[in-house]
Protein backbone atom coordinates (compact mmCIF):
# COMPACT_ATOMS: atom_id res chain seq x y z
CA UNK A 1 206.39 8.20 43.38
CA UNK A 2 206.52 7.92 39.48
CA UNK A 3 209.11 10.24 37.73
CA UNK A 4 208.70 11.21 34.39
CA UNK A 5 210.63 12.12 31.69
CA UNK A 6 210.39 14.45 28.31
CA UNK A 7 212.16 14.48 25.81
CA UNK A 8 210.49 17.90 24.24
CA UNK A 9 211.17 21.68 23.51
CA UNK A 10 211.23 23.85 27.03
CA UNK A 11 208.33 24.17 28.34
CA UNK A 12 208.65 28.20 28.28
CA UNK A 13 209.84 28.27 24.98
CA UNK A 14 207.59 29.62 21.84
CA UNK A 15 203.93 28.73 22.51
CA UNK A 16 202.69 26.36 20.07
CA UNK A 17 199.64 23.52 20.72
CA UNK A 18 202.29 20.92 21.28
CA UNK A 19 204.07 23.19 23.67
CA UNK A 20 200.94 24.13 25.79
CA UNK A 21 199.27 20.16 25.50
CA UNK A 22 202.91 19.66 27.10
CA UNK A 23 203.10 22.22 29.82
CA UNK A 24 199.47 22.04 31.17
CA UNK A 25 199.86 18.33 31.00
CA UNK A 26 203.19 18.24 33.21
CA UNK A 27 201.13 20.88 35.51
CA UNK A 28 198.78 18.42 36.33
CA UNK A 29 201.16 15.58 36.66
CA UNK A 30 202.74 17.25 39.30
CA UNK A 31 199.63 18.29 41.12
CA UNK A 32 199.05 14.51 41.44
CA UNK A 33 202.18 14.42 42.75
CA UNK A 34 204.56 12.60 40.48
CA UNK A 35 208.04 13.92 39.61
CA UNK A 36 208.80 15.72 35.96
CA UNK A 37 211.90 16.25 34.23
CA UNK A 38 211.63 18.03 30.90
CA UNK A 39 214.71 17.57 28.56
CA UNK A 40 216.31 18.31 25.19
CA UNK A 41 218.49 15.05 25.20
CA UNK A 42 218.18 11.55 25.18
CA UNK A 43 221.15 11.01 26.81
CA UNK A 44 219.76 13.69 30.04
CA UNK A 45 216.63 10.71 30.89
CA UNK A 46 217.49 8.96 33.55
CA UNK A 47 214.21 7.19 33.28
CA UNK A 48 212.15 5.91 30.67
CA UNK A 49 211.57 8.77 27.65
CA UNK A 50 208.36 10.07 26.35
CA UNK A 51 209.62 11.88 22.98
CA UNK A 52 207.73 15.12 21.76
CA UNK A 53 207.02 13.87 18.30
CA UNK A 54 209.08 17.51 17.13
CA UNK A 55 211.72 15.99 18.46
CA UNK A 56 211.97 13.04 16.74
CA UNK A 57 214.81 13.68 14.34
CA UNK A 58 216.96 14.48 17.70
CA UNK A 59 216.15 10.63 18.56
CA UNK A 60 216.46 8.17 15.59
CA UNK A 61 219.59 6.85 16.46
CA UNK A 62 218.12 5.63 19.99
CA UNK A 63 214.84 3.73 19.36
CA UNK A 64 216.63 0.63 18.74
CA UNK A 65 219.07 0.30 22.07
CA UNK A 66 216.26 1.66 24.76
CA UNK A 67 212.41 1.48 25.72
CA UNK A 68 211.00 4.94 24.78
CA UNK A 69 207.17 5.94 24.26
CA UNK A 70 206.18 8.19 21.51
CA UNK A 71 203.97 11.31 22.28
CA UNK A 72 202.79 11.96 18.66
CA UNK A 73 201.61 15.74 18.40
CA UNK A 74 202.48 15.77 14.91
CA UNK A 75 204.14 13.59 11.89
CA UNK A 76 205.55 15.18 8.96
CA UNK A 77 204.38 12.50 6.47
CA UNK A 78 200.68 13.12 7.56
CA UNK A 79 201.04 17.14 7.84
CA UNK A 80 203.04 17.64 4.48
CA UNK A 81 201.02 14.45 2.32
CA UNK A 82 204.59 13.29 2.02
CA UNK A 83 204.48 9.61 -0.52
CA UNK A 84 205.87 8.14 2.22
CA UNK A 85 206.80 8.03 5.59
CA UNK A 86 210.22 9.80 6.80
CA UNK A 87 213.41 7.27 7.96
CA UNK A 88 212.94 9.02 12.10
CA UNK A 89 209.04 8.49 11.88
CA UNK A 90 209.39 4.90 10.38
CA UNK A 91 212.19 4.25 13.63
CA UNK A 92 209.66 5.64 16.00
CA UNK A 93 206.63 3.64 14.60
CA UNK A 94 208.32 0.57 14.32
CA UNK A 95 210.39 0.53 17.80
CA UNK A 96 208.58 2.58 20.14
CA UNK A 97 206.97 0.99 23.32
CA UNK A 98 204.16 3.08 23.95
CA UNK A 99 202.45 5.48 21.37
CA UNK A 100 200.48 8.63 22.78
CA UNK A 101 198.07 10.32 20.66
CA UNK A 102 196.78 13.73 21.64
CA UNK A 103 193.97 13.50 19.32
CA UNK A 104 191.68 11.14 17.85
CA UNK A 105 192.17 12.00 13.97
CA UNK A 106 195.85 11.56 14.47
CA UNK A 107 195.27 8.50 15.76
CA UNK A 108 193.59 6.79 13.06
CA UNK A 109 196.49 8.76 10.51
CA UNK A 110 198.92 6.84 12.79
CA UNK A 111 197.02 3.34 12.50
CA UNK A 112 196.32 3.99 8.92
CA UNK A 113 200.16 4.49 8.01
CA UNK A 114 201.98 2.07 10.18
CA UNK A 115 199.15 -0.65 11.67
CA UNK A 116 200.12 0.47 15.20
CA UNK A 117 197.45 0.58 17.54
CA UNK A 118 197.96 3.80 19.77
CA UNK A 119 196.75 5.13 23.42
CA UNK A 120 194.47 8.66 23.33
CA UNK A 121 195.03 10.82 25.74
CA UNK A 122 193.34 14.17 24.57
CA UNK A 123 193.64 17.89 25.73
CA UNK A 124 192.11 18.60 28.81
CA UNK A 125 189.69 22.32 29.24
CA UNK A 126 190.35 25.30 31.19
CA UNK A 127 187.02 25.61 33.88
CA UNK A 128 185.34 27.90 31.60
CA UNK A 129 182.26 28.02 34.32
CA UNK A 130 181.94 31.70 34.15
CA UNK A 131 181.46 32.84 30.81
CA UNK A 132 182.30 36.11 29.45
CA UNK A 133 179.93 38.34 27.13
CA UNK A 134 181.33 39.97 24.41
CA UNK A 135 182.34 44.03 24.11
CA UNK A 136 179.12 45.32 22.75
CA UNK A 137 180.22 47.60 19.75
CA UNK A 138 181.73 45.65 16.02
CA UNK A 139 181.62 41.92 16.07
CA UNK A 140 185.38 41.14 17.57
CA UNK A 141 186.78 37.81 15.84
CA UNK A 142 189.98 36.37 17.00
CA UNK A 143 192.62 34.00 15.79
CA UNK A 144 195.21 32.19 17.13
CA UNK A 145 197.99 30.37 16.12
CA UNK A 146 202.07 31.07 15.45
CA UNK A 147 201.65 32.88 12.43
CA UNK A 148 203.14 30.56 9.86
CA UNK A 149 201.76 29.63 6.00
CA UNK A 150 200.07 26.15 7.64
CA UNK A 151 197.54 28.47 9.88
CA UNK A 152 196.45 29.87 6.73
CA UNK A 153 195.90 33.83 8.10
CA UNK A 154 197.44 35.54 4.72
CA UNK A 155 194.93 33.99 2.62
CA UNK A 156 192.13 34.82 4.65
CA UNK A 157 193.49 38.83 5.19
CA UNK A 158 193.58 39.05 1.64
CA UNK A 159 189.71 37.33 1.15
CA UNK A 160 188.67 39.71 3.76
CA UNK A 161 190.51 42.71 1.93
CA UNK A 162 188.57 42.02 -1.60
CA UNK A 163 185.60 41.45 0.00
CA UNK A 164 185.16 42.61 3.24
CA UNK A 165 181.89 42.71 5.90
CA UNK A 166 179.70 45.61 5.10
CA UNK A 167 179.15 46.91 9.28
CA UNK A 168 182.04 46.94 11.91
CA UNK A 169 183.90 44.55 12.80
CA UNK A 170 187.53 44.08 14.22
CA UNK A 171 190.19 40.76 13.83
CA UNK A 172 193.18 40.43 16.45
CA UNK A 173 195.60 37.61 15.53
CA UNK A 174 197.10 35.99 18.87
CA UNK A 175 200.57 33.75 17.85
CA UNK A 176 204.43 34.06 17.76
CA UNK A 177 205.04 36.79 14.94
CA UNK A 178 208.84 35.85 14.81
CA UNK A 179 208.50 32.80 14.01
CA UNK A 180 208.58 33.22 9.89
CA UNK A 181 208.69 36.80 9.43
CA UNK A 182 208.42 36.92 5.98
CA UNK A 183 205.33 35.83 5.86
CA UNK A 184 204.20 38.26 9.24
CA UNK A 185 205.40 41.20 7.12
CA UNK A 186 203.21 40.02 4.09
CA UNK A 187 200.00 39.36 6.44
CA UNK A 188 200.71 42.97 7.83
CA UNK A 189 201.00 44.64 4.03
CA UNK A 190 197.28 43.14 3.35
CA UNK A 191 196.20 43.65 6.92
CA UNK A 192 197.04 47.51 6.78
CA UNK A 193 193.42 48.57 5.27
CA UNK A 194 191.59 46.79 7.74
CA UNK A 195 190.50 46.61 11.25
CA UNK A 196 193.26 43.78 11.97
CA UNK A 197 195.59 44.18 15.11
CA UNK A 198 198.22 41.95 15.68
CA UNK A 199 199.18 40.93 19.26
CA UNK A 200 201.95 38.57 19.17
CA UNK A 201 201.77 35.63 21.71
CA UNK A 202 200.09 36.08 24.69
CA UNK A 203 200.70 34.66 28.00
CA UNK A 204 198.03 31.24 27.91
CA UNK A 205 195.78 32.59 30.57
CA UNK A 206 195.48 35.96 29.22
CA UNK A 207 195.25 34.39 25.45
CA UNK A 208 192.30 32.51 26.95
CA UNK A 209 190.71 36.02 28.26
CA UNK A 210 191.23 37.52 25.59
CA UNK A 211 189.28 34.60 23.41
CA UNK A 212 186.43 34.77 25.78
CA UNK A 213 185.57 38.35 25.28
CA UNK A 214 185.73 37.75 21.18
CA UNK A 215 182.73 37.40 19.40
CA UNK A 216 183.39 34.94 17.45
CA UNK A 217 187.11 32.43 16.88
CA UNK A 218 188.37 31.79 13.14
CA UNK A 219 190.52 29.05 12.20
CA UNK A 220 192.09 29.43 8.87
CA UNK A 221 194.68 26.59 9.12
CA UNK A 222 195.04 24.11 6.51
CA UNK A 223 195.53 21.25 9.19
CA UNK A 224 195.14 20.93 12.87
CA UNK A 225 196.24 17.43 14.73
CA UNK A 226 194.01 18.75 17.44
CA UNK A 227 192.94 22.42 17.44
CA UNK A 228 192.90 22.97 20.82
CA UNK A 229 192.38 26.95 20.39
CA UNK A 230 188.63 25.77 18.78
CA UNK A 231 187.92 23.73 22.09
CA UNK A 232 188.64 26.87 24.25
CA UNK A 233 186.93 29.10 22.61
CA UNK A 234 184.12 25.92 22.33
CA UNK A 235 184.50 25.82 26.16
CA UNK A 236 183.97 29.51 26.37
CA UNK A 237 180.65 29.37 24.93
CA UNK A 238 182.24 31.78 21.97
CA UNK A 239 180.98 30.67 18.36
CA UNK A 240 183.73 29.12 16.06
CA UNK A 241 183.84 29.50 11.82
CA UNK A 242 186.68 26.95 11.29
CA UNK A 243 188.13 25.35 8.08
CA UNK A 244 188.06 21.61 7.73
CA UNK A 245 191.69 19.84 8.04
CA UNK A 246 192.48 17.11 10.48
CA UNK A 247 190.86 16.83 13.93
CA UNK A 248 188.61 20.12 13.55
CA UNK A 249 185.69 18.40 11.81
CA UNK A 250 185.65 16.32 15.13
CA UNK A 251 185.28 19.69 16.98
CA UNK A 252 182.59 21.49 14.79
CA UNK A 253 180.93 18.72 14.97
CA UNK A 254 179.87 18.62 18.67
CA UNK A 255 178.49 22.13 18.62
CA UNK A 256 175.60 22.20 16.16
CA UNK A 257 176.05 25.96 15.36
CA UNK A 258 179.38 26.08 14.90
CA UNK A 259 180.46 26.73 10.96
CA UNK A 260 182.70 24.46 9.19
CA UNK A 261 184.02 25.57 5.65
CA UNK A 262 186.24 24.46 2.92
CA UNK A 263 188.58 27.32 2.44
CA UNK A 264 189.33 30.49 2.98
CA UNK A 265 187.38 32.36 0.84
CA UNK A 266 184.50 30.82 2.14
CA UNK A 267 185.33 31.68 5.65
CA UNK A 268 185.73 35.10 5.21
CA UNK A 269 182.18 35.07 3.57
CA UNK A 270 181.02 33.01 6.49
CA UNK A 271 182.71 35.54 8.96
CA UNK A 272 180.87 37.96 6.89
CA UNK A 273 177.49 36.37 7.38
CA UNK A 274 177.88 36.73 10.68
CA UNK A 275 178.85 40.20 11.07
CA UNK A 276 175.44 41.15 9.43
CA UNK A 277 173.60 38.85 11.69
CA UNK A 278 174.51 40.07 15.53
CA UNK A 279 171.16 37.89 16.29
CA UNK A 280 172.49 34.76 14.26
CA UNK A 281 175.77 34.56 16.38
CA UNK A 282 173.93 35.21 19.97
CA UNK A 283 172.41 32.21 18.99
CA UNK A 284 175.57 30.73 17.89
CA UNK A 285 176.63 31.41 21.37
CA UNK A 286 174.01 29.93 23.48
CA UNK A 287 174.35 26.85 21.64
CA UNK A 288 178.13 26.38 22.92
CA UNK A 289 177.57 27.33 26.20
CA UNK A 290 175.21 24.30 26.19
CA UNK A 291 177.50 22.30 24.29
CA UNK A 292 180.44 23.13 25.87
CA UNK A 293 182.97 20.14 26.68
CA UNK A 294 183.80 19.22 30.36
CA UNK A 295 187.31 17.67 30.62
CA UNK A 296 190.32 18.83 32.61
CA UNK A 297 193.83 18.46 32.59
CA UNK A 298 193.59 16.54 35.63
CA UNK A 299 191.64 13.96 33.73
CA UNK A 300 194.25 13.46 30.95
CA UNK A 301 196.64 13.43 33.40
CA UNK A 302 195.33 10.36 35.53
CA UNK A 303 195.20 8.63 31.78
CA UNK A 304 198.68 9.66 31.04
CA UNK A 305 199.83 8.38 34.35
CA UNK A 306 197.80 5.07 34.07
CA UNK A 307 200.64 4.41 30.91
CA UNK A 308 203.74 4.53 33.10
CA UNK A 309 205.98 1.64 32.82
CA UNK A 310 207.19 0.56 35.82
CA UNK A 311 210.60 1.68 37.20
């Protein structure tokens, strides 16, 4: 039996993509059977380590006196266009023994920086086999992500406050509000003339309900290293307006009718498009539930597993 062992944030802990990729992915490595230990410290692996890529800073001292593998959610250098790669990034890059990417435009950032070559193992999809219609009533949009300046939701409140749809519509944000509350209290000042509820985070399989029902899913985020919430909602047959950063282009682009934009004003007026064309985002729908991806957690599991050293 092959143990496993994480060096990552608790899997109960604030939801986040890493977090989830993380917890649905140790889900299914147990279901085939295999052992999995979860841990904040290096020191608490009593096997060989797979370090969340949030962690790394927690690590740098160790690349060079053990094997560890790399699961690379997310890089600083790539996310904040840093000149140049950090000193715990260039330790992981240069001495890690395996490299996990959880999506494919991270792993050309990662080849592209360092030269390493790098193993994809990508989110898997909830069975979205029974599709939910939306409330009829005002076009519902959701969004979802921690609410934090990278997911982009203040500048898109305050396009959709100076220039909001003309017939009904409603936005609820699902995502940690705690997490820089500062900028929740701003997004709630612009969001108090409009139809905007904020939900905090939801449990994951209610989150993925409530996504189902929407009309439509924004993404206002600057950068995504996956975007996992637009392959739900993808998988739900529910139309996505997205702006471009990191993997989503690779998402809009296997659903025809899905909208990619630039920014955020130009969301909002594609959101706003929409709204005034109920007939426009049926078809929008249709065209998802045909193009709707087919890969489960069990199938990125039986890669991930296929990478274990031996013990």
């Amino acid at each position: 039996m092959t143990h496993h062992w994480f060096v990552a944030p608790p899997l109960d802990g604030p939801i986040t993509g890493g977090t989830l990729y993380n917890r649905f992915l140790v889900d299914a490595l147990r279901r085939a059977g295999d052992d999995v230990s979860v841990v904040e410290s290096i020191d608490a692996c009593g096997g060989f380590p797979w370090v969340d890529s949030l962690y790394l800073p927690r690590v740098a001292h160790a690349w060079a006196s053990r094997p560890m593998g790399l699961l690379a959610h997310y890089l600083p250098s790539v996310f904040e266009q840093l000149p140049a790669l950090t000193a715990f990034e260039t330790a992981a890059l240069e001495d890690a023994v395996h490299l996990v990417c959880t999506g494919s435009w991270m792993q050309d950032a990662v080849f592209k920086i360092s030269g390493r070559s790098s193993h994809l193992v990508e989110p898997g999809i909830h069975d979205a086999a029974v599709f939910a219609d939306p409330t009829p009533g005002p076009v519902e949009a959701v969004l979802v992500g921690t609410v934090t300046p990278r997911k982009g939701l203040l500048h898109l409140l305050e396009a959709l406050a100076s220039d909001p749809p003309r017939s009904a519509w409603t936005l609820t944000v699902l995502g940690d509000l705690e997490a820089n509350p500062a900028y929740t209290t701003a997004c709630r000042s612009v969001a108090a003339s409009l139809p905007v509820t904020f939900r905090g985070a939801l449990p994951p399989a209610e989150a993925l309900k409530a996504v189902a029902r929407a009309s439509v899913l924004l993404s206002a985020a600057r950068i995504e290293s996956y975007g996992m919430a637009i392959a739900e909602a993808q998988a739900a047959g529910v139309p996505v307006i997205a702006r471009a950063g990191g993997h989503v282009e690779r998402l809009i682009e296997r659903v025809p009718t899905d909208v990619l934009v630039e920014d955020v004003r130009a969301l909002a007026k594609a959101f706003a498009t929409a709204v005034e064309s109920p007939a426009r985002l049926a078809t929008m729908r249709e065209c998802s539930r045909r193009n709707a991806p087919r890969r489960s957690w069990d199938d990125a599991a039986r890669e991930f597993r296929a990478l274990a050293p031996e013990e």
